[in-house]
Each structure stands twice: as C-alpha cells, then as structure tokens.
C-alpha atoms as a PDB file:
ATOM      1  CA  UNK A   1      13.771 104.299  72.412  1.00  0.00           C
ATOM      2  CA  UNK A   2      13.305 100.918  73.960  1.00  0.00           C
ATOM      3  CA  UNK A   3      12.357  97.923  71.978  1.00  0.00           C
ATOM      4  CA  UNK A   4      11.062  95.032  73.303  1.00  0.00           C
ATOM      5  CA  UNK A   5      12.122  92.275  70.861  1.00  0.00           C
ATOM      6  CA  UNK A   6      10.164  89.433  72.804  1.00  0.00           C
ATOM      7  CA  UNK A   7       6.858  90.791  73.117  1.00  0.00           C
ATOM      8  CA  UNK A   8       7.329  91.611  69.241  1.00  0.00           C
ATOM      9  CA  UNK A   9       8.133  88.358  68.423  1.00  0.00           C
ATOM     10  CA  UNK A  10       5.677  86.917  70.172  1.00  0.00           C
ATOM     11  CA  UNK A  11       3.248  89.096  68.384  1.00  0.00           C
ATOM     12  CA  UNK A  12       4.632  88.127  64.670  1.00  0.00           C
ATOM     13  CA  UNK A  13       4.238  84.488  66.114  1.00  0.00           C
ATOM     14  CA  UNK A  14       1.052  84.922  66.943  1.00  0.00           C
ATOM     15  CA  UNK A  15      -0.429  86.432  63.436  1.00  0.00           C
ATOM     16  CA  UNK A  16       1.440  83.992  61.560  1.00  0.00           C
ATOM     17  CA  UNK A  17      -0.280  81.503  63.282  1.00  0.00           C
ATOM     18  CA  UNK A  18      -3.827  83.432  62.769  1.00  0.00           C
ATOM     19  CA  UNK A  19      -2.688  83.896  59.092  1.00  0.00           C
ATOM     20  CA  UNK A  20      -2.006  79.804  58.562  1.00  0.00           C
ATOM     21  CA  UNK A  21      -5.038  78.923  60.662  1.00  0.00           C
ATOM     22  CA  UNK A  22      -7.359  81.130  58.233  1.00  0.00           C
ATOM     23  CA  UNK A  23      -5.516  79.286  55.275  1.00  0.00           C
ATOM     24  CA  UNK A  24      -6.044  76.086  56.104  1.00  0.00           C
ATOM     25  CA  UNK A  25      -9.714  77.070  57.136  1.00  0.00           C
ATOM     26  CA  UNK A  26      -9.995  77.876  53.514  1.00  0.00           C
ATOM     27  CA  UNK A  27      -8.669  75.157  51.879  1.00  0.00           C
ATOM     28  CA  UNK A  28     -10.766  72.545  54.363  1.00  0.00           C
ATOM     29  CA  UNK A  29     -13.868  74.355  53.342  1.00  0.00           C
ATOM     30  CA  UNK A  30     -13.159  73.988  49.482  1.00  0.00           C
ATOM     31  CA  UNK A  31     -12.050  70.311  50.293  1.00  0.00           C
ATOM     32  CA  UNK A  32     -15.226  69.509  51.499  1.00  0.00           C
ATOM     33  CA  UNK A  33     -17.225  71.215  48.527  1.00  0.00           C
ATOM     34  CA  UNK A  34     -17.403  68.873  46.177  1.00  0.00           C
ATOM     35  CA  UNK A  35     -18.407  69.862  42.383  1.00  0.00           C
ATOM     36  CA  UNK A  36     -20.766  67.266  41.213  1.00  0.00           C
ATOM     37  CA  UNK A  37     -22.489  66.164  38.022  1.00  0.00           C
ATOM     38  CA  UNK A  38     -26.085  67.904  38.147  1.00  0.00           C
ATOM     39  CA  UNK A  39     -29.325  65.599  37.610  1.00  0.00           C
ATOM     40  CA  UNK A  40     -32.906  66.280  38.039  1.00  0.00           C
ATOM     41  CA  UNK A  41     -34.244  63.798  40.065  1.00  0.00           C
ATOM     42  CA  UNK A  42     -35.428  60.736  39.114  1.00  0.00           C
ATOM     43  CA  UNK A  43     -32.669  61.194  36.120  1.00  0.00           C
ATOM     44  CA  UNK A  44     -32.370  57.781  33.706  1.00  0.00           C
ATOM     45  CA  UNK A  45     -28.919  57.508  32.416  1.00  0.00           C
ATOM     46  CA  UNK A  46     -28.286  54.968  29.479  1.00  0.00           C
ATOM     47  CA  UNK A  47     -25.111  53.666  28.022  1.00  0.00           C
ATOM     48  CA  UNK A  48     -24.736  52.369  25.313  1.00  0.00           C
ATOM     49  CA  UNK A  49     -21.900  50.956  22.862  1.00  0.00           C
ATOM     50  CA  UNK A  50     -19.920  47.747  22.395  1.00  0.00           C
ATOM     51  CA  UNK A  51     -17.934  45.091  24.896  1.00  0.00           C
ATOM     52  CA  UNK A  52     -16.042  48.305  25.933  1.00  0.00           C
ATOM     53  CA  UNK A  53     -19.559  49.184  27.776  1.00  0.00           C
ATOM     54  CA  UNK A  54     -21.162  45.525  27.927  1.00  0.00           C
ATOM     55  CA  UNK A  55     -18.938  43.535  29.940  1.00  0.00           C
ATOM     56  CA  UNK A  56     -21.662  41.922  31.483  1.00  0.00           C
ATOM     57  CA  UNK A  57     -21.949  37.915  32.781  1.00  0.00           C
ATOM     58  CA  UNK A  58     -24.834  36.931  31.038  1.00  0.00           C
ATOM     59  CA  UNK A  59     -27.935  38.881  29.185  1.00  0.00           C
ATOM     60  CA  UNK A  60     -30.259  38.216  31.956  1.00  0.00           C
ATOM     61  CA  UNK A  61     -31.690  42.403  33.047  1.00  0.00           C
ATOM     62  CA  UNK A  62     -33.588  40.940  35.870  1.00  0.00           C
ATOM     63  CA  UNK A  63     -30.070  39.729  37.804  1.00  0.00           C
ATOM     64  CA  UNK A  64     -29.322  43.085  40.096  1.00  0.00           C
ATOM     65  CA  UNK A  65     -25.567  41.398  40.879  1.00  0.00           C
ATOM     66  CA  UNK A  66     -24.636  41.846  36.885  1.00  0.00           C
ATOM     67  CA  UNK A  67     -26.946  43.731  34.857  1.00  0.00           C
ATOM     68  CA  UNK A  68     -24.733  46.678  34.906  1.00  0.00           C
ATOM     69  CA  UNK A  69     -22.152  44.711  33.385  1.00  0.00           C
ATOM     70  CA  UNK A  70     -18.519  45.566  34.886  1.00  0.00           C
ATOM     71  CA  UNK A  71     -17.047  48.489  33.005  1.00  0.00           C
ATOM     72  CA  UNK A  72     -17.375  51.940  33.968  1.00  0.00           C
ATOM     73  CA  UNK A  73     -20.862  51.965  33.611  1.00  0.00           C
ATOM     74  CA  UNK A  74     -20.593  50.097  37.228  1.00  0.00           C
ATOM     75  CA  UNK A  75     -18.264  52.560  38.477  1.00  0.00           C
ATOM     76  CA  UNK A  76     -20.161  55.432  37.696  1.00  0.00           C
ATOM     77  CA  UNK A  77     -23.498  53.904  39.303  1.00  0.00           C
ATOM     78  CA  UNK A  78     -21.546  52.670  42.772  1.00  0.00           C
ATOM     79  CA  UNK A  79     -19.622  56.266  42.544  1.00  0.00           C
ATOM     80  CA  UNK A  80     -22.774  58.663  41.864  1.00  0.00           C
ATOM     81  CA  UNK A  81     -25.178  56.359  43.585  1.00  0.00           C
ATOM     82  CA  UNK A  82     -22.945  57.154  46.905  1.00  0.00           C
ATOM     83  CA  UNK A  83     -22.277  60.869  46.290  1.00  0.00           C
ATOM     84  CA  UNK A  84     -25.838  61.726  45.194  1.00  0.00           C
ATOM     85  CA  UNK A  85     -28.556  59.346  46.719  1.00  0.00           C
ATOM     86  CA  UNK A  86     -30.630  61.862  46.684  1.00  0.00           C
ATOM     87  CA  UNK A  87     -30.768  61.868  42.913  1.00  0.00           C
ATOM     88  CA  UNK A  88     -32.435  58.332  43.050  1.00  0.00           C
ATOM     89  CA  UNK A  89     -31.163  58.228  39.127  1.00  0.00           C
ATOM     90  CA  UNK A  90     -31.433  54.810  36.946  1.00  0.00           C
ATOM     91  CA  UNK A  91     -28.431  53.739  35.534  1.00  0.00           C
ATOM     92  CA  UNK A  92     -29.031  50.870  32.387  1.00  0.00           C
ATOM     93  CA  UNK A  93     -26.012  49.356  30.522  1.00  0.00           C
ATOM     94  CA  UNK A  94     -27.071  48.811  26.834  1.00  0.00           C
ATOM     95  CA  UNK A  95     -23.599  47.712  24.986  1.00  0.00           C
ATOM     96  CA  UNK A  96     -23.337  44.547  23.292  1.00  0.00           C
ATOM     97  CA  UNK A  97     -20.240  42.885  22.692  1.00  0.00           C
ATOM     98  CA  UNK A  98     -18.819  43.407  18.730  1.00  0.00           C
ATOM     99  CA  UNK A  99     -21.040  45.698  17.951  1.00  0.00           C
ATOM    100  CA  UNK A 100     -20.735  48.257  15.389  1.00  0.00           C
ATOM    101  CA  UNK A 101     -22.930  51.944  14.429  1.00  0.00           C
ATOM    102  CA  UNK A 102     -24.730  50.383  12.403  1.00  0.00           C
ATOM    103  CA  UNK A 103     -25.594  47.449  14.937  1.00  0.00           C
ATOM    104  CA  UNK A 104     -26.503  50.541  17.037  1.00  0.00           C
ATOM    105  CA  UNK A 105     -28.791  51.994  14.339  1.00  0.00           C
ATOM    106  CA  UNK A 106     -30.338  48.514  13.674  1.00  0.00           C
ATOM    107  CA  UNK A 107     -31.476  48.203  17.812  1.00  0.00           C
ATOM    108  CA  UNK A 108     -31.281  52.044  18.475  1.00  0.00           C
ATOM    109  CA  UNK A 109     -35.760  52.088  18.487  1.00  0.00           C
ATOM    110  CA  UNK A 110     -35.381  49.341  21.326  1.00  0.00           C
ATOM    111  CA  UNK A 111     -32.512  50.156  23.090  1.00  0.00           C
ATOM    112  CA  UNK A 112     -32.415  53.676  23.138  1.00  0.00           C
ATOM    113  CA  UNK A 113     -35.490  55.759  21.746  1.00  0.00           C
ATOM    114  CA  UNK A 114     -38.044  53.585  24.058  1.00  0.00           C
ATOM    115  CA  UNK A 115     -35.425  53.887  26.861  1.00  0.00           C
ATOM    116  CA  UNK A 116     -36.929  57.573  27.537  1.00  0.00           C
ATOM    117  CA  UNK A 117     -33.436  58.836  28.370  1.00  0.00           C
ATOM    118  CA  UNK A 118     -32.357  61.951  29.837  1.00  0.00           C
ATOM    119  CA  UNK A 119     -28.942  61.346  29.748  1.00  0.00           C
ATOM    120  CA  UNK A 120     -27.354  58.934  26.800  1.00  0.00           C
ATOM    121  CA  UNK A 121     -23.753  58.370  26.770  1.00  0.00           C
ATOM    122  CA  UNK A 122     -22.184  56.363  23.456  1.00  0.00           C
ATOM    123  CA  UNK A 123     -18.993  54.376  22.797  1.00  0.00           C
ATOM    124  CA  UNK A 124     -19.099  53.378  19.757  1.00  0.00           C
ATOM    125  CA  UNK A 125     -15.902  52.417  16.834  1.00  0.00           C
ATOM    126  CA  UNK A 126     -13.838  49.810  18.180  1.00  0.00           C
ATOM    127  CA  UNK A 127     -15.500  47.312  16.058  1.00  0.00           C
ATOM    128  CA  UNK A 128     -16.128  49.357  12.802  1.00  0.00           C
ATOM    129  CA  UNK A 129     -12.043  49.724  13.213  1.00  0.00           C
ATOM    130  CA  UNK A 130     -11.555  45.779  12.627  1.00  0.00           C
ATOM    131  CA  UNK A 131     -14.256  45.641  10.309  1.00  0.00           C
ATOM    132  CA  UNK A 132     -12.867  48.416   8.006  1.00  0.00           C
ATOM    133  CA  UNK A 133     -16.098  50.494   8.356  1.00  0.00           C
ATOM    134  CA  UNK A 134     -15.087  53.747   6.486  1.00  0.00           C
ATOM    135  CA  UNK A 135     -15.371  57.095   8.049  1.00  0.00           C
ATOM    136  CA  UNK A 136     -17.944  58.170   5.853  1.00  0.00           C
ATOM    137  CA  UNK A 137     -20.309  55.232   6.684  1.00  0.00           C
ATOM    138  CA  UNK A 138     -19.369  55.332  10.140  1.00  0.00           C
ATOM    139  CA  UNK A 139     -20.700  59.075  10.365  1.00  0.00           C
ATOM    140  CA  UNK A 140     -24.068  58.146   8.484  1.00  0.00           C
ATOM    141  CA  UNK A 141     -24.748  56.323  10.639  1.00  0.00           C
ATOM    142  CA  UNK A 142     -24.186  57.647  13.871  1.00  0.00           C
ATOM    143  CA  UNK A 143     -25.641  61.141  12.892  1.00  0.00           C
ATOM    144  CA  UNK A 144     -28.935  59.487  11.904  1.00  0.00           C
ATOM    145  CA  UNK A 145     -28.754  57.903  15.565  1.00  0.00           C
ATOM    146  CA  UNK A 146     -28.434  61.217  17.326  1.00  0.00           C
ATOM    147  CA  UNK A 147     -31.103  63.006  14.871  1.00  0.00           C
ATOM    148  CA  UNK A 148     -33.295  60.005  15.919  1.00  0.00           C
ATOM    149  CA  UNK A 149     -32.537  60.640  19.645  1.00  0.00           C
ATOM    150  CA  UNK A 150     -32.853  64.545  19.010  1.00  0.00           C
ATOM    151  CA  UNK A 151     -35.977  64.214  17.151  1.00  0.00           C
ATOM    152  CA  UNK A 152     -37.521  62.479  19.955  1.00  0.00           C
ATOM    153  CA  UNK A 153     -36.179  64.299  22.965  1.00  0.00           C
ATOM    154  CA  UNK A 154     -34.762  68.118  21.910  1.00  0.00           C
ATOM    155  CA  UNK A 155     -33.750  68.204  25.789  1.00  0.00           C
ATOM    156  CA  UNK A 156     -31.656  65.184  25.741  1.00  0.00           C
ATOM    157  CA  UNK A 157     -27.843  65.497  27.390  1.00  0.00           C
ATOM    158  CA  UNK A 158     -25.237  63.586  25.026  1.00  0.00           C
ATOM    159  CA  UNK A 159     -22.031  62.088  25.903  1.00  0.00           C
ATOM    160  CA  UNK A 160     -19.951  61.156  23.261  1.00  0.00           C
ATOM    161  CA  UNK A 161     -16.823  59.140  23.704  1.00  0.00           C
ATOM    162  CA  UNK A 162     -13.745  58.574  21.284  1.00  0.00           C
ATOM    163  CA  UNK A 163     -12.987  54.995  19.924  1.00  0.00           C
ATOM    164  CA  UNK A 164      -9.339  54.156  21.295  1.00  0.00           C
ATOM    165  CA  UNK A 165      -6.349  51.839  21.086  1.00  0.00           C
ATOM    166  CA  UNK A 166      -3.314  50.839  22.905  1.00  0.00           C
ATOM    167  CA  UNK A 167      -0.118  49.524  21.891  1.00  0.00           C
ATOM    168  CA  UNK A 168      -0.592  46.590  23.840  1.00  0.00           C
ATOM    169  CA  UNK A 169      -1.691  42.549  23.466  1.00  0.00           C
ATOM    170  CA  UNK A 170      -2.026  41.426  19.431  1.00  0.00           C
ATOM    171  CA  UNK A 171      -0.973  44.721  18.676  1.00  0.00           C
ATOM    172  CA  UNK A 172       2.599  45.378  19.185  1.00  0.00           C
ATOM    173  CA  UNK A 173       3.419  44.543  15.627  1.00  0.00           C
ATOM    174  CA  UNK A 174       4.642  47.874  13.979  1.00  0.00           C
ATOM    175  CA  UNK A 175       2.248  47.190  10.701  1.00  0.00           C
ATOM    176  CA  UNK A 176      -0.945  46.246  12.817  1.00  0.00           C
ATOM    177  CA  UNK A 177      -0.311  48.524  15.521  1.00  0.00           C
ATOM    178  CA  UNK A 178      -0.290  51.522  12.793  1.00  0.00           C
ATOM    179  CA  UNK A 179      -3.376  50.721  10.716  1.00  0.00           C
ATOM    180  CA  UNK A 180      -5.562  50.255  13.679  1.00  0.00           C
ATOM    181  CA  UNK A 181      -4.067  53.929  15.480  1.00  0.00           C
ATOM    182  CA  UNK A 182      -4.346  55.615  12.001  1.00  0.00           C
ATOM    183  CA  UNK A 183      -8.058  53.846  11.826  1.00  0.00           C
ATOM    184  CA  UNK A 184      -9.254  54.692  14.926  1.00  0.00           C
ATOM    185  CA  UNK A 185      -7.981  58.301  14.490  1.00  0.00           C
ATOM    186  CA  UNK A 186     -10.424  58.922  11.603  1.00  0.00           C
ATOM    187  CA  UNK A 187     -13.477  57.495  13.752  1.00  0.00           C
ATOM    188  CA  UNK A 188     -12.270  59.953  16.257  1.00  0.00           C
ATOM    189  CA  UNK A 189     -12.409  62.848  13.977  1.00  0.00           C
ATOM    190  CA  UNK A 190     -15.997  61.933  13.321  1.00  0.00           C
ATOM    191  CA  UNK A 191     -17.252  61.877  16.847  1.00  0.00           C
ATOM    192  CA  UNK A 192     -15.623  65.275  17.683  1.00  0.00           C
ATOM    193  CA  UNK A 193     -17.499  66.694  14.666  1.00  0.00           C
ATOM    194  CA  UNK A 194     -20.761  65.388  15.439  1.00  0.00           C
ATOM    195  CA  UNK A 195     -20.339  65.757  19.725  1.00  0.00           C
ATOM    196  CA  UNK A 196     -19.643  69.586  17.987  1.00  0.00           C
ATOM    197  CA  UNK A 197     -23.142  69.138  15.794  1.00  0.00           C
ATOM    198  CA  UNK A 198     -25.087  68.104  18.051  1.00  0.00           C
ATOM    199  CA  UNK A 199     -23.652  69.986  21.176  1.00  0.00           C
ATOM    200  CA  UNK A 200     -23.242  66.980  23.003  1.00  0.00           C
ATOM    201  CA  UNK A 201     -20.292  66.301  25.744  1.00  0.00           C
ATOM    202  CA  UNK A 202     -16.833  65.272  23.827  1.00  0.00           C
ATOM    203  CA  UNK A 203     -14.767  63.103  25.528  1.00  0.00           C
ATOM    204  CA  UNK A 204     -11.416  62.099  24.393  1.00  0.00           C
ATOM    205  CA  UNK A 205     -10.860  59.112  25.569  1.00  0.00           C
ATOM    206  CA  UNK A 206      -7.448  58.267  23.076  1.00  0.00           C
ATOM    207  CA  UNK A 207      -5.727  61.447  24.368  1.00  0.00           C
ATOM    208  CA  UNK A 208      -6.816  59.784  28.506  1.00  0.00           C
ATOM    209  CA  UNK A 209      -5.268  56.545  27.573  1.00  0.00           C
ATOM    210  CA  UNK A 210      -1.987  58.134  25.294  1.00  0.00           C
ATOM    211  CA  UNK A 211      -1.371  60.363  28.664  1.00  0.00           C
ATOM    212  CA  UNK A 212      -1.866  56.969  31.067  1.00  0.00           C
ATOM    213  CA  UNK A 213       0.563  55.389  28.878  1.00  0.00           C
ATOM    214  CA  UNK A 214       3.369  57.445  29.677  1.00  0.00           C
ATOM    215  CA  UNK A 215       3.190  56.726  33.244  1.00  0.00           C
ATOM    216  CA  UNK A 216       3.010  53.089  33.406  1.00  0.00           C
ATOM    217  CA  UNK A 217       3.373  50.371  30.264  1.00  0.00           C
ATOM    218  CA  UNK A 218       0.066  49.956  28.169  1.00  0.00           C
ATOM    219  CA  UNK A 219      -0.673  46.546  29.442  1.00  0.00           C
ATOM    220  CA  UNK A 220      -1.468  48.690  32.757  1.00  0.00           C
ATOM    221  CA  UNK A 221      -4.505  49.894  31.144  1.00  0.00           C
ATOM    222  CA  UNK A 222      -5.979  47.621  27.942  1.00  0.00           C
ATOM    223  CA  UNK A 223      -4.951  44.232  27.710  1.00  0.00           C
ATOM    224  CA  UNK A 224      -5.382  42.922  24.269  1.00  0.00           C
ATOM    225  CA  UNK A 225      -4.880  46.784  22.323  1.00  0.00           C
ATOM    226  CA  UNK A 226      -8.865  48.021  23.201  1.00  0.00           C
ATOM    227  CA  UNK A 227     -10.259  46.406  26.178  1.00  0.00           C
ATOM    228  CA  UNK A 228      -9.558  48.109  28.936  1.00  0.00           C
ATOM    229  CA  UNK A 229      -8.569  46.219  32.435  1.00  0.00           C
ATOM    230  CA  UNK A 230     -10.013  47.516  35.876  1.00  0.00           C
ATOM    231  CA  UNK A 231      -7.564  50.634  35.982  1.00  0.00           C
ATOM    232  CA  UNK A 232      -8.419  51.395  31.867  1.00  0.00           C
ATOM    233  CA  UNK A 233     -12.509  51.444  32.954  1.00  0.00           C
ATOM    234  CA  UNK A 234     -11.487  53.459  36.242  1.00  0.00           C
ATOM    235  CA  UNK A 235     -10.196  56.201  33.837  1.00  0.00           C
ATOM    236  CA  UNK A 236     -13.136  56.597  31.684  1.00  0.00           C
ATOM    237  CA  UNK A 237     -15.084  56.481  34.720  1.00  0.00           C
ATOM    238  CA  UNK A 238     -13.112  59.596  36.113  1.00  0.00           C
ATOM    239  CA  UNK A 239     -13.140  61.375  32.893  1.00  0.00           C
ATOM    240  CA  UNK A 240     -16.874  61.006  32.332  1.00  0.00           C
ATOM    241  CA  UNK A 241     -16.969  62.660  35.902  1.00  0.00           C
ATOM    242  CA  UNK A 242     -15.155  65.479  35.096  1.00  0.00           C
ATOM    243  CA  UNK A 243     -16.387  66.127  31.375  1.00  0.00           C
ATOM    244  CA  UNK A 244     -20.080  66.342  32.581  1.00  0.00           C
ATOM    245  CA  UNK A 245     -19.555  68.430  35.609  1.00  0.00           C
ATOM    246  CA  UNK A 246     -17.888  70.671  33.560  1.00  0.00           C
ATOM    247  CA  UNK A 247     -20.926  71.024  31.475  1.00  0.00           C
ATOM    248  CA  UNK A 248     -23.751  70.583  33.756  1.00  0.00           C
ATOM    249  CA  UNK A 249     -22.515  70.132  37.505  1.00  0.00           C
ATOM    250  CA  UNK A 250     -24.057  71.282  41.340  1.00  0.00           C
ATOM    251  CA  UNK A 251     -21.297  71.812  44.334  1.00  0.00           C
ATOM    252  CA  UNK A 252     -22.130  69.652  47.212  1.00  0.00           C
END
C-alpha cells in the first residue's frame, strides 16, 4: 500500500494549527472576561480608619482634587470608577490620622452610621499598637462599632483589614521591631475573629506585606515600619479587589 507522507503531513499541519487557533480563541475570550466586584447601583462605599486610609492634603470635603485623600482609597475609586461607570458608586474617605478604635467609636454616629453605607471597609490598629491598647479593649470596642453598624443596616457588606508592620524606618532595632510585630499580631487575631462574627470580608493585609517583603527590601513598600509608600497602598488596593470579588463579584 502506498502512503503519501506529504499530503499526511500537511494534514497533521493543518489540525495542529486548527487545534492552537481554538486554544488561543479560548484563552482571548477568558482574557477579556473580567471578574469584577458586584455593586448595586448607586452603591456608597465608605472607608474608614487611621493615616493608613486618610492621607489626605487638608480636611476640606468640598475640594474634588483631594478629598479622597491618596491611599488606596484613591486607587480603588480611579480603578472601579473606570471598570464599572456604570455603577455610578460614591466613594468617601473617612480616616483620620492617629486615630485609634476607640477614636472610631467616639465619631462612628457621624462618620459612619449617618453615612448610610452599603459597603464599609475598616483599617483600624496601627495606633492602638503604639499606644499599648490591649487586645481586650481593642475588641470592645470595635465589636460595639460593627453591632452599631449591624443594628442599623442588617444588609451592610464589611471589609475588615489587618493592622500591619514592616521591618523598615524606626523599626529595625531587634527590641522595637519585636514588640510592635508581636503587638500587632494580637490586634490581628481580633479582627479575624470578629470579620468571622460578623461575616464580614477578612483581609490579611500582614501576610500581603510579609509575602511583598520577600521580593524586594521593606523600604519598597512602608517607609517608616506602617505607612505604606505608593507600591504598599497599590497592594491593598489589589487585595481589596480580589477579597471582595471573591465574595460578591459580576464577570464583565
């Protein structure tokens, strides 16, 4: 029997081709899905927390250049505001620089509760850290803030974010570095309870920065030990992303 070894070849040419095409039909098509944070429309978002979510020029809510402050808050607004016009969502920055839970619970009827929320994301810690807030005060406090919130609206979506800390800055002595890591590490065990508690979004923002550490120095990512620079607010901008459209998310 004759065998014609071109015209086969060409053939097994030809439906690798076909095969490859379909492939990279496939993977074009799930490039351009895009899974997205879902929000009813006409969403508010609020943040609130200390200088880590502040970072604002001024108090003055009326100036559209800076009222959103420059931390990830901003991010998320240009980022979202892009992907999802359609959404037509209000994004308000309500951190203030040193402040602690209980500076939260002392504003939280202002600044939260007559915020109408739909969606409240918290940083909270860094502060109660350097003022040796104990664990046990520290959760008092910021469970009577989400019962508050709860109480008022049962529908409510909470993000909760770990305190964190860097080796980096004032804190590259052994003795300081330590006490502020082992700190912050019971602060963190208190949010994961209560994000648990309250079934609110955890986000584990000491594990993001521990990984980011290990591909570049810390100074890459928080300056002074907790404030993150442009790349450290990019991160918790990404992971804020990816933790809510995990838990409540639309593909585009």
């Amino acid at each position: 029997m004759r065998i014609f070894y071109p015209l086969a070849a060409i053939i097994l040419l030809l439906f690798a081709g076909a095969l490859l095409f379909a492939q990279e039909g496939d993977s074009a098509a799930s490039e351009s899905q895009k899974v997205v944070p879902h929000f009813e429309k006409g969403s508010r978002l609020v943040f609130i927390g200390d200088s880590i979510t502040d970072m604002k020029w001024g108090r003055n809510e009326k100036d559209r250049n800076h009222y959103l402050g420059h931390s990830f808050v901003f991010l998320l607004a240009g980022r979202i505001g892009v992907d999802q016009p359609e959404s037509e969502l209000e994004f308000f920055n309500r951190g203030i620089s040193g402040n602690t839970v209980g500076d939260l619970r002392k504003r939280w009827q202002k600044d939260s509760i007559e915020m109408s929320p739909d969606l409240l994301t918290i940083l909270i810690g860094t502060n109660d850290v350097g003022r040796g807030v104990s664990p046990d005060e520290f959760e008092r406090d910021y469970r009577h803030i989400l019962q508050q919130s709860r109480k008022e609206n049962p529908e409510l979506r909470l993000i909760l974010m770990d305190p964190f800390v860097l080796r980096s800055g004032k804190l590259t002595n052994e003795d300081a570095w330590q006490k502020r890591r082992t700190a912050t590490d019971e602060l963190r065990k208190v949010v994961g309870k209560l994000a648990q508690e309250f079934d609110a979004v955890h986000i584990p923002l000491q594990a993001i920065f521990d990984e980011a550490a290990t591909r570049t120095k810390p100074e890459d990512w928080i300056w002074d030990g907790v404030h993150p620079l442009p790349a450290g607010h990019e991160l918790i901008a990404r992971e804020w992303l990816k933790k809510v459209s995990e838990r409540w998310s639309e593909v585009k």
